[in-house]
N, C-alpha and C. Protein backbone atom coordinates (compact mmCIF):
# COMPACT_ATOMS: atom_id res chain seq x y z
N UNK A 1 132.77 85.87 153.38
CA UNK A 1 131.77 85.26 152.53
C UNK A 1 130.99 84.23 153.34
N UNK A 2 129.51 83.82 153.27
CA UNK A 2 129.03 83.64 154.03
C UNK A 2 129.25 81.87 153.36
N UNK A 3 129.05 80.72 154.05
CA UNK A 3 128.68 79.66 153.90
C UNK A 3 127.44 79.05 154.54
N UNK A 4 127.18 77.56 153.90
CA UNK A 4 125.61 77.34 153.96
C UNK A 4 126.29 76.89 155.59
N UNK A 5 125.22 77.03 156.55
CA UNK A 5 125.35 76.64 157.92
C UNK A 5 124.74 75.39 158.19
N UNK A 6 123.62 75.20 157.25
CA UNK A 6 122.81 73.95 157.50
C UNK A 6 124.00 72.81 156.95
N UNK A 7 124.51 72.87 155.90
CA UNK A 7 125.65 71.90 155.46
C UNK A 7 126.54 71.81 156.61
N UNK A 8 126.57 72.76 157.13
CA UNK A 8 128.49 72.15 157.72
C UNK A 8 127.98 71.73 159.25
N UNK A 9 126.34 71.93 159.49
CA UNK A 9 126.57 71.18 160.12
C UNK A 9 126.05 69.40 160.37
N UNK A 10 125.35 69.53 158.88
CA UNK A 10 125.25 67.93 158.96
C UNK A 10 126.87 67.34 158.55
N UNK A 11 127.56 67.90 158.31
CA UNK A 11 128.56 67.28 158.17
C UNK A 11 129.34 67.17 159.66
N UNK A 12 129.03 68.33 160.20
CA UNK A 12 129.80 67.78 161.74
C UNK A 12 129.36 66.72 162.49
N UNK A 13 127.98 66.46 162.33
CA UNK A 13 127.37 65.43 162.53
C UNK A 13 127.50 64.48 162.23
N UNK A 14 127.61 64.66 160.78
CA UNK A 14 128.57 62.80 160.32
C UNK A 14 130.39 62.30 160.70
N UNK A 15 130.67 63.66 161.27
CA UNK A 15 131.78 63.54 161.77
C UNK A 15 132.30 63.53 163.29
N UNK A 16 131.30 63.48 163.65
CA UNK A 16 131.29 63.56 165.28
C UNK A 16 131.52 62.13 165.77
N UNK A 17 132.01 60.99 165.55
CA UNK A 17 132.74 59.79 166.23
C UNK A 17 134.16 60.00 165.30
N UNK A 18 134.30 60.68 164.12
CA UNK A 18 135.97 60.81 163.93
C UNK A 18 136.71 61.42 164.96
N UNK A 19 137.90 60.70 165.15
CA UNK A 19 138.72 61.23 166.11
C UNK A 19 139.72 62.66 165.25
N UNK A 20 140.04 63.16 166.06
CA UNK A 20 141.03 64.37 165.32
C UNK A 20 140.74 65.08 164.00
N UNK A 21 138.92 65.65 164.11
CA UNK A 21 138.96 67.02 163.94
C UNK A 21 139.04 68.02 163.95
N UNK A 22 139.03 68.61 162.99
CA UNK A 22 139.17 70.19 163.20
C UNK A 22 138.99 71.49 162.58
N UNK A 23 138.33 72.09 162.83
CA UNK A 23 137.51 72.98 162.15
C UNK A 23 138.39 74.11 161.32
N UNK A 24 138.39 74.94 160.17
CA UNK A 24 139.52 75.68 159.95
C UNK A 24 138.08 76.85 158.94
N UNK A 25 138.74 77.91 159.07
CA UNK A 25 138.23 78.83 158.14
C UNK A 25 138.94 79.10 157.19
N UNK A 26 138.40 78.38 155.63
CA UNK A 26 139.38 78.50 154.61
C UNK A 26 138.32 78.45 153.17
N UNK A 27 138.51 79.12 151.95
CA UNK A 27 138.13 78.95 150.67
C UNK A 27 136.54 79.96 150.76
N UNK A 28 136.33 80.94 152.20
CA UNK A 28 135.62 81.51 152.19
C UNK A 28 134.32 80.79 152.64
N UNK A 29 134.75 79.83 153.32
CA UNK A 29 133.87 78.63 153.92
C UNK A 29 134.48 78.34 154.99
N UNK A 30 134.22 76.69 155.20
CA UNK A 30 134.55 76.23 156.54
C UNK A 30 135.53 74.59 155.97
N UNK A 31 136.34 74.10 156.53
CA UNK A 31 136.99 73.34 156.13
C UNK A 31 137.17 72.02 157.30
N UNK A 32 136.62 71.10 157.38
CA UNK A 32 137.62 70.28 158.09
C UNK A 32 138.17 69.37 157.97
N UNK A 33 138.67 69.09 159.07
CA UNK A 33 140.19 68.67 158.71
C UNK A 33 140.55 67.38 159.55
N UNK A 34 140.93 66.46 159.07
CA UNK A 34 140.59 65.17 159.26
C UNK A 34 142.19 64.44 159.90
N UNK A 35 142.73 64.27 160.91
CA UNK A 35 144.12 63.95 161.32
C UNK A 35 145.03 64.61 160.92
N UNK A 36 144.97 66.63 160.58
CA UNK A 36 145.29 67.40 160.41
C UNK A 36 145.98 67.07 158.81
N UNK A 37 144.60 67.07 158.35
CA UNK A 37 144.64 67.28 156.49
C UNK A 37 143.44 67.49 156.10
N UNK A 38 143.67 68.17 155.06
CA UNK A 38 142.26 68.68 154.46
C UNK A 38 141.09 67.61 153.90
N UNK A 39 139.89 67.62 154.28
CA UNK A 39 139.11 66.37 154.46
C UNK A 39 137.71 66.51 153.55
N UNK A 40 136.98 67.51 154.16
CA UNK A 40 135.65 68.08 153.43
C UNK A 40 135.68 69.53 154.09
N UNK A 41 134.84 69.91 152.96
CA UNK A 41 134.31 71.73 153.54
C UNK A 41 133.16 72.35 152.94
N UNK A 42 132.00 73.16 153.29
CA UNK A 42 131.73 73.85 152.66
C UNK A 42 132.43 75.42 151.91
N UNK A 43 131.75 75.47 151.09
CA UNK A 43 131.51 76.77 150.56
C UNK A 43 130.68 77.00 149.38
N UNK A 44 130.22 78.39 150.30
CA UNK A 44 128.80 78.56 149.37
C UNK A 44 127.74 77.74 149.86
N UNK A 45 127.12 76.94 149.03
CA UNK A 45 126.15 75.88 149.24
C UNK A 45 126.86 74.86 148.90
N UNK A 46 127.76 74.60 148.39
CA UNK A 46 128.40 73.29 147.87
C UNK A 46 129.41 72.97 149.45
N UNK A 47 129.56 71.31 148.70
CA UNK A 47 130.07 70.32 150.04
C UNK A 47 131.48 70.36 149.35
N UNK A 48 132.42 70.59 149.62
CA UNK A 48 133.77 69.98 148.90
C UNK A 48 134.52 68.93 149.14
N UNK A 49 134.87 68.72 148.68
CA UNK A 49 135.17 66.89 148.86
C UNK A 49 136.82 66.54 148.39
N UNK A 50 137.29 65.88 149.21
CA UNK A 50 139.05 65.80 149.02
C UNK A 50 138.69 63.93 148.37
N UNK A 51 139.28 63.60 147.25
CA UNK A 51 139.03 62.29 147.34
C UNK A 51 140.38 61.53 146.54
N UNK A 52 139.73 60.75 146.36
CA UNK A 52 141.21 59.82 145.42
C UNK A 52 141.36 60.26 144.18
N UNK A 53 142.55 60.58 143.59
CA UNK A 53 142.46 60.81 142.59
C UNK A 53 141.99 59.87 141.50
N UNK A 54 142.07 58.54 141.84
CA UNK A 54 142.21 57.67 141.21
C UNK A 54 139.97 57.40 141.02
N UNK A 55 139.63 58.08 141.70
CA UNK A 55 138.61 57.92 142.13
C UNK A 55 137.48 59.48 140.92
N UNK A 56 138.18 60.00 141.16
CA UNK A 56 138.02 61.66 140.48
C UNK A 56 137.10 61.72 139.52
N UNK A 57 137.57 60.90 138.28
CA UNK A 57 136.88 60.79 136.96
C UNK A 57 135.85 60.16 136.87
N UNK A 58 135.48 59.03 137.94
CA UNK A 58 134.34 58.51 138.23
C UNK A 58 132.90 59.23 139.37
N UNK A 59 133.71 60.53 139.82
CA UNK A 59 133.00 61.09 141.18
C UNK A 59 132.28 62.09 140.24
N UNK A 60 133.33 62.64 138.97
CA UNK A 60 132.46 63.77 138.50
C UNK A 60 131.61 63.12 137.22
N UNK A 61 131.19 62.14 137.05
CA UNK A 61 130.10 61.60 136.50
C UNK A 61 128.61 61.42 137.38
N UNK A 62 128.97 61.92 138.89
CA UNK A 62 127.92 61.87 139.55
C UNK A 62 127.09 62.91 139.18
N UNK A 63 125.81 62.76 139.72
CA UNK A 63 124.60 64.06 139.46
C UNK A 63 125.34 64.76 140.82
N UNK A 64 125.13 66.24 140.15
CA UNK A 64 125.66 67.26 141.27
C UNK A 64 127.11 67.65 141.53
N UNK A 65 127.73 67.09 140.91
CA UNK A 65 129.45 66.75 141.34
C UNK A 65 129.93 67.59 139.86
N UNK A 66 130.95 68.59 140.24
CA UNK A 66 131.85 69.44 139.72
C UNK A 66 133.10 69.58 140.00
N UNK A 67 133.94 69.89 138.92
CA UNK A 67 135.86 69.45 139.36
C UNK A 67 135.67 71.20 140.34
N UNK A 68 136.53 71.06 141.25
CA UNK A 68 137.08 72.32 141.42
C UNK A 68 138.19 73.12 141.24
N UNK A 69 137.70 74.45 140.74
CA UNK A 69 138.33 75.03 139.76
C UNK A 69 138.72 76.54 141.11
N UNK A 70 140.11 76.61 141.15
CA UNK A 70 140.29 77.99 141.99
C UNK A 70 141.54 79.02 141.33
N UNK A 71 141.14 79.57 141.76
CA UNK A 71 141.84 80.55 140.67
C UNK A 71 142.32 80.27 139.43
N UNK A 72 141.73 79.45 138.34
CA UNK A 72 141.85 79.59 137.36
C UNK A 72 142.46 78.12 137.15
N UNK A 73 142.57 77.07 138.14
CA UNK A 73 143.26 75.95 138.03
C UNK A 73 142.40 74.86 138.46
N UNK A 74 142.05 74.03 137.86
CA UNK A 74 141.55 72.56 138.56
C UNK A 74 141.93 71.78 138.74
N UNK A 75 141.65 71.42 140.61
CA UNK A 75 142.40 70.86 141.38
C UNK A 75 142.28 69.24 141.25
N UNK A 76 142.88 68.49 140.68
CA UNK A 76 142.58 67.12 140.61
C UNK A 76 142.40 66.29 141.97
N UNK A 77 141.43 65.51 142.28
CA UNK A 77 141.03 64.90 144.05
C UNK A 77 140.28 65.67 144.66
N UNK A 78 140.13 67.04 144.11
CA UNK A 78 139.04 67.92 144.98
C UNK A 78 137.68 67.93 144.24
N UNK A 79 136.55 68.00 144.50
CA UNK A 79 135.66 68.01 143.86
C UNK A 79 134.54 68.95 144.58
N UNK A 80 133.59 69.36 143.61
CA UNK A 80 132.68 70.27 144.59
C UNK A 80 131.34 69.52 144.31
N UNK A 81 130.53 69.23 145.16
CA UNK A 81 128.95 68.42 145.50
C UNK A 81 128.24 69.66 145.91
N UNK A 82 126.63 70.30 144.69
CA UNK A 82 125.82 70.87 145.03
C UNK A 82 124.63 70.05 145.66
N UNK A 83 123.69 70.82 145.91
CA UNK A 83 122.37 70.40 146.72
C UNK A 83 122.05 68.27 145.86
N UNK A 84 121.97 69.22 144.48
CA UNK A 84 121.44 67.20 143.61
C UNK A 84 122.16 66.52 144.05
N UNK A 85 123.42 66.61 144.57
CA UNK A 85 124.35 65.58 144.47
C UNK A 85 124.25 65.23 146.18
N UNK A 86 123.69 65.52 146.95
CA UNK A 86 123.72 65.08 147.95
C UNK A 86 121.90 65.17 148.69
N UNK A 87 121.55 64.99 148.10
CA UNK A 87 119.55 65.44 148.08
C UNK A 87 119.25 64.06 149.35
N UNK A 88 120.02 63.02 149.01
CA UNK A 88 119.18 62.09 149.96
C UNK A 88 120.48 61.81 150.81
N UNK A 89 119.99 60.59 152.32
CA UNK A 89 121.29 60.82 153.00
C UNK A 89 122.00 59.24 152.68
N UNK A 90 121.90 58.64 151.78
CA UNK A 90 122.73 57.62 151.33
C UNK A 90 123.43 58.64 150.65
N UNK A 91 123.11 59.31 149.36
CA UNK A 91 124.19 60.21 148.61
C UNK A 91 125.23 61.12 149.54
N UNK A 92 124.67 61.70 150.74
CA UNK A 92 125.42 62.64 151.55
C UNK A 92 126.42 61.48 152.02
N UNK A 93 126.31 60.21 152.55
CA UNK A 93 127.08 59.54 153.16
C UNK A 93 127.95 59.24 152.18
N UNK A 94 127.68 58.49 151.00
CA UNK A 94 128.54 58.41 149.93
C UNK A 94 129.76 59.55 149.70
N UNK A 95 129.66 60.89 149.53
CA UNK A 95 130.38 61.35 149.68
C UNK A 95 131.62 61.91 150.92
N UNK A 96 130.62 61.70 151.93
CA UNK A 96 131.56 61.85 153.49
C UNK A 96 132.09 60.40 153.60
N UNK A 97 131.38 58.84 153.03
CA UNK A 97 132.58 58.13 152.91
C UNK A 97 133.83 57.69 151.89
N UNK A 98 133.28 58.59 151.31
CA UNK A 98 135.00 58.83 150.14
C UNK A 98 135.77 59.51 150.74
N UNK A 99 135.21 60.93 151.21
CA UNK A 99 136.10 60.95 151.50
C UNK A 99 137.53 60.72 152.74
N UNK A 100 136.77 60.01 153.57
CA UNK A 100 137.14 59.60 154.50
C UNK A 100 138.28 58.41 154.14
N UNK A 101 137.86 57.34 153.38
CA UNK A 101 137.95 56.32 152.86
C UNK A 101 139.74 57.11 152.46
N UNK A 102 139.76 58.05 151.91
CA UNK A 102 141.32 58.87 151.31
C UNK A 102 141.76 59.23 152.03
N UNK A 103 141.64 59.78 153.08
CA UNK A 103 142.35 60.49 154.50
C UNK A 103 143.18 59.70 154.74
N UNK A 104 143.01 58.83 154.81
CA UNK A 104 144.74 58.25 155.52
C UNK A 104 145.44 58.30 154.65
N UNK A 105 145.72 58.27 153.02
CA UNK A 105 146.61 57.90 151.98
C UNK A 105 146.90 59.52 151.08
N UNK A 106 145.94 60.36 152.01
CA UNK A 106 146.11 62.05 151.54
C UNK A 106 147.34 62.58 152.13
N UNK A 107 147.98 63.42 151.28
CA UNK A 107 149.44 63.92 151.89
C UNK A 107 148.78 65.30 152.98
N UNK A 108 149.50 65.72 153.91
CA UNK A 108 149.52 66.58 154.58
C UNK A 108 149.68 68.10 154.12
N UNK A 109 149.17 68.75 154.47
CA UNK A 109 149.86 70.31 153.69
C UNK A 109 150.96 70.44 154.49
N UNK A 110 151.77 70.84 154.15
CA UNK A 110 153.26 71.79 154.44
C UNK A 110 152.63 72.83 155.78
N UNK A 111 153.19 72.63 157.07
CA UNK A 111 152.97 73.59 157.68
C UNK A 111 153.54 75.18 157.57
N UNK A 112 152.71 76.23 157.92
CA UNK A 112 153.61 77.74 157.83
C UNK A 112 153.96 77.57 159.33
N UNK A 113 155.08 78.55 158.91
CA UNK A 113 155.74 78.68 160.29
C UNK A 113 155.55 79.85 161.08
């Protein structure tokens, strides 16, 4: 499935002085991955966004901002940001600094072996 290319890569761009990224192909998009945990990603046209939970109920009151819903379940801390929700680049930063802002206090996924 194809993802937006112009997104992921202003986002590499806003991520290019983080130390220990890393790029992953996941959700039929692109994912990265922030001190090896899931951080932001596209898919589709939307930005996805890992954030606080505590933070959640206030993110999806934004213009543009949707819970994400995958297979039939919505993921609480994940959120999905279309084009409105990130139109100017204070809003784009706003969301690349949330979620950043959570990365250190985000649990790790379980590695496969």
């Amino acid at each position: 499935m194809a993802y937006n290319q112009q997104l992921s890569n202003r986002i590499r761009e806003a991520l290019a002085d983080i130390n220990k990224v890393e790029e992953k192909a996941m959700f039929g998009g692109i994912c990265f991955m922030v001190n090896d945990k899931m951080c932001i990603g596209v898919v589709k046209d939307e930005m996805m966004c890992r954030i606080d939970p505590d933070k959640y109920d206030e993110a999806l009151e934004k213009q543009g901002c949707r819970a994400m819903d995958f297979n039939g379940k919505t993921m609480t801390g994940f959120v999905f940001v279309n084009e409105y929700g990130m139109k100017t680049k204070s809003d784009f930063n706003y969301w690349i600094n949330l979620c950043l802002a959570f990365n250190p206090k985000a649990k790790s996924s379980k590695r496969k072996k």
